[in-house]
Protein backbone atom coordinates (compact mmCIF):
# COMPACT_ATOMS: atom_id res chain seq x y z
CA UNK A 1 112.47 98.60 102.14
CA UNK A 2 109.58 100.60 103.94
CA UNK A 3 107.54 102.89 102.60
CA UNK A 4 106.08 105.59 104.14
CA UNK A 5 102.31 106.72 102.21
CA UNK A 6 99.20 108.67 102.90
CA UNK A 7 95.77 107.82 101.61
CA UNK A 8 92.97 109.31 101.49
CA UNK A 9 89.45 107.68 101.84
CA UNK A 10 86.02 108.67 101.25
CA UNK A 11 82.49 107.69 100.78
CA UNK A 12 79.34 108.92 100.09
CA UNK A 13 77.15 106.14 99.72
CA UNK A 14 75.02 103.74 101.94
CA UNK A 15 76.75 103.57 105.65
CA UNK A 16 79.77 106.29 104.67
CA UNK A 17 81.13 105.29 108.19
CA UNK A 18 80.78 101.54 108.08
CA UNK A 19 82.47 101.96 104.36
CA UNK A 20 85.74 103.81 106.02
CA UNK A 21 86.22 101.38 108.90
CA UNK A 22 85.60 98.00 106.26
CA UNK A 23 88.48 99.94 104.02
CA UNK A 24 90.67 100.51 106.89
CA UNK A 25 89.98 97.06 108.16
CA UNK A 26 90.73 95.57 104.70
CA UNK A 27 94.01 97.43 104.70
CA UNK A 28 95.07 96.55 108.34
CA UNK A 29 95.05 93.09 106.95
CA UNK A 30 97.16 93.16 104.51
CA UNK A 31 100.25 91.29 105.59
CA UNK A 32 102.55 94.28 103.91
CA UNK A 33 100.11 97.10 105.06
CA UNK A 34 100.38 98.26 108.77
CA UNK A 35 98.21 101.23 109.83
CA UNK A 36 100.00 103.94 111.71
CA UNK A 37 97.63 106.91 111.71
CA UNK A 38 94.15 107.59 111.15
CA UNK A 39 92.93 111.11 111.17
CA UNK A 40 89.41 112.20 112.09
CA UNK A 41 86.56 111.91 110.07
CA UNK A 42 85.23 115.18 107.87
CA UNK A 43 82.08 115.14 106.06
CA UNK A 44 82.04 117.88 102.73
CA UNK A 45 79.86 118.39 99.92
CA UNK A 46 80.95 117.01 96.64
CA UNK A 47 83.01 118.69 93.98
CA UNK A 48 82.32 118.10 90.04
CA UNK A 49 79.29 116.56 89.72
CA UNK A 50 77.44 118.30 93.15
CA UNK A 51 74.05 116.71 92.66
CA UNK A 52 74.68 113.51 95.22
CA UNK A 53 75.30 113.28 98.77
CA UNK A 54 77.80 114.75 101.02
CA UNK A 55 81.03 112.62 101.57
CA UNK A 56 82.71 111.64 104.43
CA UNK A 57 86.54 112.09 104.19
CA UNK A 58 89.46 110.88 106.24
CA UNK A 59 93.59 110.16 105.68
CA UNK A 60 95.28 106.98 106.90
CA UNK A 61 98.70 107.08 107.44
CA UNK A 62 100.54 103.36 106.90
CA UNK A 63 104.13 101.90 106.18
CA UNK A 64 104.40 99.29 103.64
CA UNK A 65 106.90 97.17 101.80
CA UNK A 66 104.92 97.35 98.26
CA UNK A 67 105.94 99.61 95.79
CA UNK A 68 103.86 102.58 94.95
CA UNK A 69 102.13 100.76 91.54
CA UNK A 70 101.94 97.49 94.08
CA UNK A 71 99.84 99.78 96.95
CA UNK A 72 97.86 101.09 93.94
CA UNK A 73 96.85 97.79 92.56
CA UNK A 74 95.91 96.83 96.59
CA UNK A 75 93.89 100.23 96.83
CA UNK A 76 92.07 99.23 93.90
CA UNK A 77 91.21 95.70 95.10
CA UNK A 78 89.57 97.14 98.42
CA UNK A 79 87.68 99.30 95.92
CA UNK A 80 86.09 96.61 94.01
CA UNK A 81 85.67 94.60 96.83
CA UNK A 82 83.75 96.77 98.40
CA UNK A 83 81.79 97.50 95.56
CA UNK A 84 82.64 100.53 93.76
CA UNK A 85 81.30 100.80 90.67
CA UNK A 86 83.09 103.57 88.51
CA UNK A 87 80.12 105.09 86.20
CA UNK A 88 81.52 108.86 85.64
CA UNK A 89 84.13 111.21 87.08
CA UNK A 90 83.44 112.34 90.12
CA UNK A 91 80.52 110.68 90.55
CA UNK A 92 78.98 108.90 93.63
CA UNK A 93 81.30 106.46 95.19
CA UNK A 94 80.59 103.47 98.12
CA UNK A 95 84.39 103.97 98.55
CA UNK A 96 87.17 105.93 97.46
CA UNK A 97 91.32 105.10 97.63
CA UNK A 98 93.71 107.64 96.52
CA UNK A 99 97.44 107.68 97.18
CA UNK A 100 98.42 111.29 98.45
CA UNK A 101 101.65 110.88 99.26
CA UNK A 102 104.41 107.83 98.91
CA UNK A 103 107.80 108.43 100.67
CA UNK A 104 108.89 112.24 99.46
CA UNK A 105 108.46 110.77 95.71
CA UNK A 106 107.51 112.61 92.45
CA UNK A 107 105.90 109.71 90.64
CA UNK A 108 104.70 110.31 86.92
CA UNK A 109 103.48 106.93 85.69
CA UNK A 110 99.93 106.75 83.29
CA UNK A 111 98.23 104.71 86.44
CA UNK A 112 99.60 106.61 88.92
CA UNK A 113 100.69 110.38 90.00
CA UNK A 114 101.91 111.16 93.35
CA UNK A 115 101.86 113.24 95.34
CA UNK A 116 97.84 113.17 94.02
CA UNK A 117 97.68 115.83 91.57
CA UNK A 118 94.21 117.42 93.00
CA UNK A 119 95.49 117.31 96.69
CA UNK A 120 96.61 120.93 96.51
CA UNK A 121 93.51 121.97 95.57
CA UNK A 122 90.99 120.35 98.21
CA UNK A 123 90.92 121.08 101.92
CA UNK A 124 89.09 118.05 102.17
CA UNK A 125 91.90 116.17 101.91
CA UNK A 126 94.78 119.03 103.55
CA UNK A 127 92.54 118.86 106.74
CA UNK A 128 92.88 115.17 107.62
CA UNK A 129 96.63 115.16 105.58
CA UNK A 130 97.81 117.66 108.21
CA UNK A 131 95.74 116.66 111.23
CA UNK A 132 98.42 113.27 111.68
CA UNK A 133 101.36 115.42 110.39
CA UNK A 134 101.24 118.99 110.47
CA UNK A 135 105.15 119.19 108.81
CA UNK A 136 104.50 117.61 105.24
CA UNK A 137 105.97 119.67 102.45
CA UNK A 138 105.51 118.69 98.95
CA UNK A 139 108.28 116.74 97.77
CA UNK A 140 110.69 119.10 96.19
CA UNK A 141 109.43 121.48 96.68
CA UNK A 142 109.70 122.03 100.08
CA UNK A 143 106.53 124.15 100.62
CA UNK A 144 104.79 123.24 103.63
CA UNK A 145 101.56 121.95 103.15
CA UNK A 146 99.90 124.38 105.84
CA UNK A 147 100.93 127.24 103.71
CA UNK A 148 98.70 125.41 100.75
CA UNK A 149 95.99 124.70 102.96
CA UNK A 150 96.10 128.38 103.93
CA UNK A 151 95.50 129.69 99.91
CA UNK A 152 92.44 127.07 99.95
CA UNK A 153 89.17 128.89 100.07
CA UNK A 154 86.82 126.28 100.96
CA UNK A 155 88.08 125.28 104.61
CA UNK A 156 84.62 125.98 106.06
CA UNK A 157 83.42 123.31 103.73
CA UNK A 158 84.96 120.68 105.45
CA UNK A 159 82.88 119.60 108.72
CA UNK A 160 84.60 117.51 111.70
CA UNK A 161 82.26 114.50 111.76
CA UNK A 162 83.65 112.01 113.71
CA UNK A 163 86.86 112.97 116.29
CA UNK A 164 89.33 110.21 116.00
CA UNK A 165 92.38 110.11 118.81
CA UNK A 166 94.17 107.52 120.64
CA UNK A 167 92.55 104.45 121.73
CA UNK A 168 89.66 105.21 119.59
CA UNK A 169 91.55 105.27 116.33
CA UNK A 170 92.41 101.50 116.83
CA UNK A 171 88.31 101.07 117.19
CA UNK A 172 87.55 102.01 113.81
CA UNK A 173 89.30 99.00 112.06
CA UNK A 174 89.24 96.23 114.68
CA UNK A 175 85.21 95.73 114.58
């Protein structure tokens, strides 16, 4: 079966860009993992713990034959290959892999909750989210996920840093 999911990525440590593109790249490789969207890159301040540097943020839109606990477990191997090191919540991160979205599930499981529990809550992650598909609703809900973004006060918060479109979206994870 194919699966349908939306991650979100960010960094904010060392080369944030060069952190994306090796997580993107790590995922394009996968042989059950094929990209279909990236959005464009947003750089924000940090939530929680503020006192580190800003993040840059994007969403990747892929298809994939692993279940959602299966994608997790991959999303967590990029992580640690990368380096991520996982000292406190919300503290500084070389990478980041969250699972926003899988299919239109509600998935309640101790490892995992999808959609991502926080993604309501942060235009750092509605921005990029809605930028490759601006008709999402939560599942079951049916509430488009414009009409959350528009109850989010922090918008202004979230900086376009790097325009990603067409032919330069396949760029990012082919280097």
């Amino acid at each position: 079966m194919i699966n349908t999911a939306y991650l979100s990525l960010g960094s904010n440590m060392g080369d944030r860009e060069k952190c994306l593109k090796l997580a993107i790249k790590d995922l394009h490789q996968h042989p059950d993992i094929q990209i279909e969207a990236l959005s464009s890159i947003y750089e924000t301040e940090p939530i929680g713990y503020v006192d580190q540097a800003n993040f840059l943020n994007m969403v990747v839109k892929i298809t994939t034959s692993l279940s959602a606990i299966e994608l997790l477990n991959s999303c967590l191997k990029v992580e640690q290959e990368l380096g991520r090191i996982r000292e406190f919540r919300w503290g500084p991160r070389i990478i980041d892999l969250d699972i926003l979205m899988y299919n239109k599930e509600n998935i309640e499981m101790e490892a995992l909750q999808v959609p991502h529990p926080r993604m309501v809550e942060r235009a750092f992650v509605l921005i990029p989210l809605l930028e490759i598909d601006r008709n999402l609703e939560l599942p079951n809900s049916f509430i488009p996920l414009t009409e959350v973004l528009d109850e989010i006060s922090d918008k202004e918060g979230v900086r376009l840093w790097k325009q990603i479109d067409g032919e330069g979206a396949s760029a990012l994870f082919e280097n």
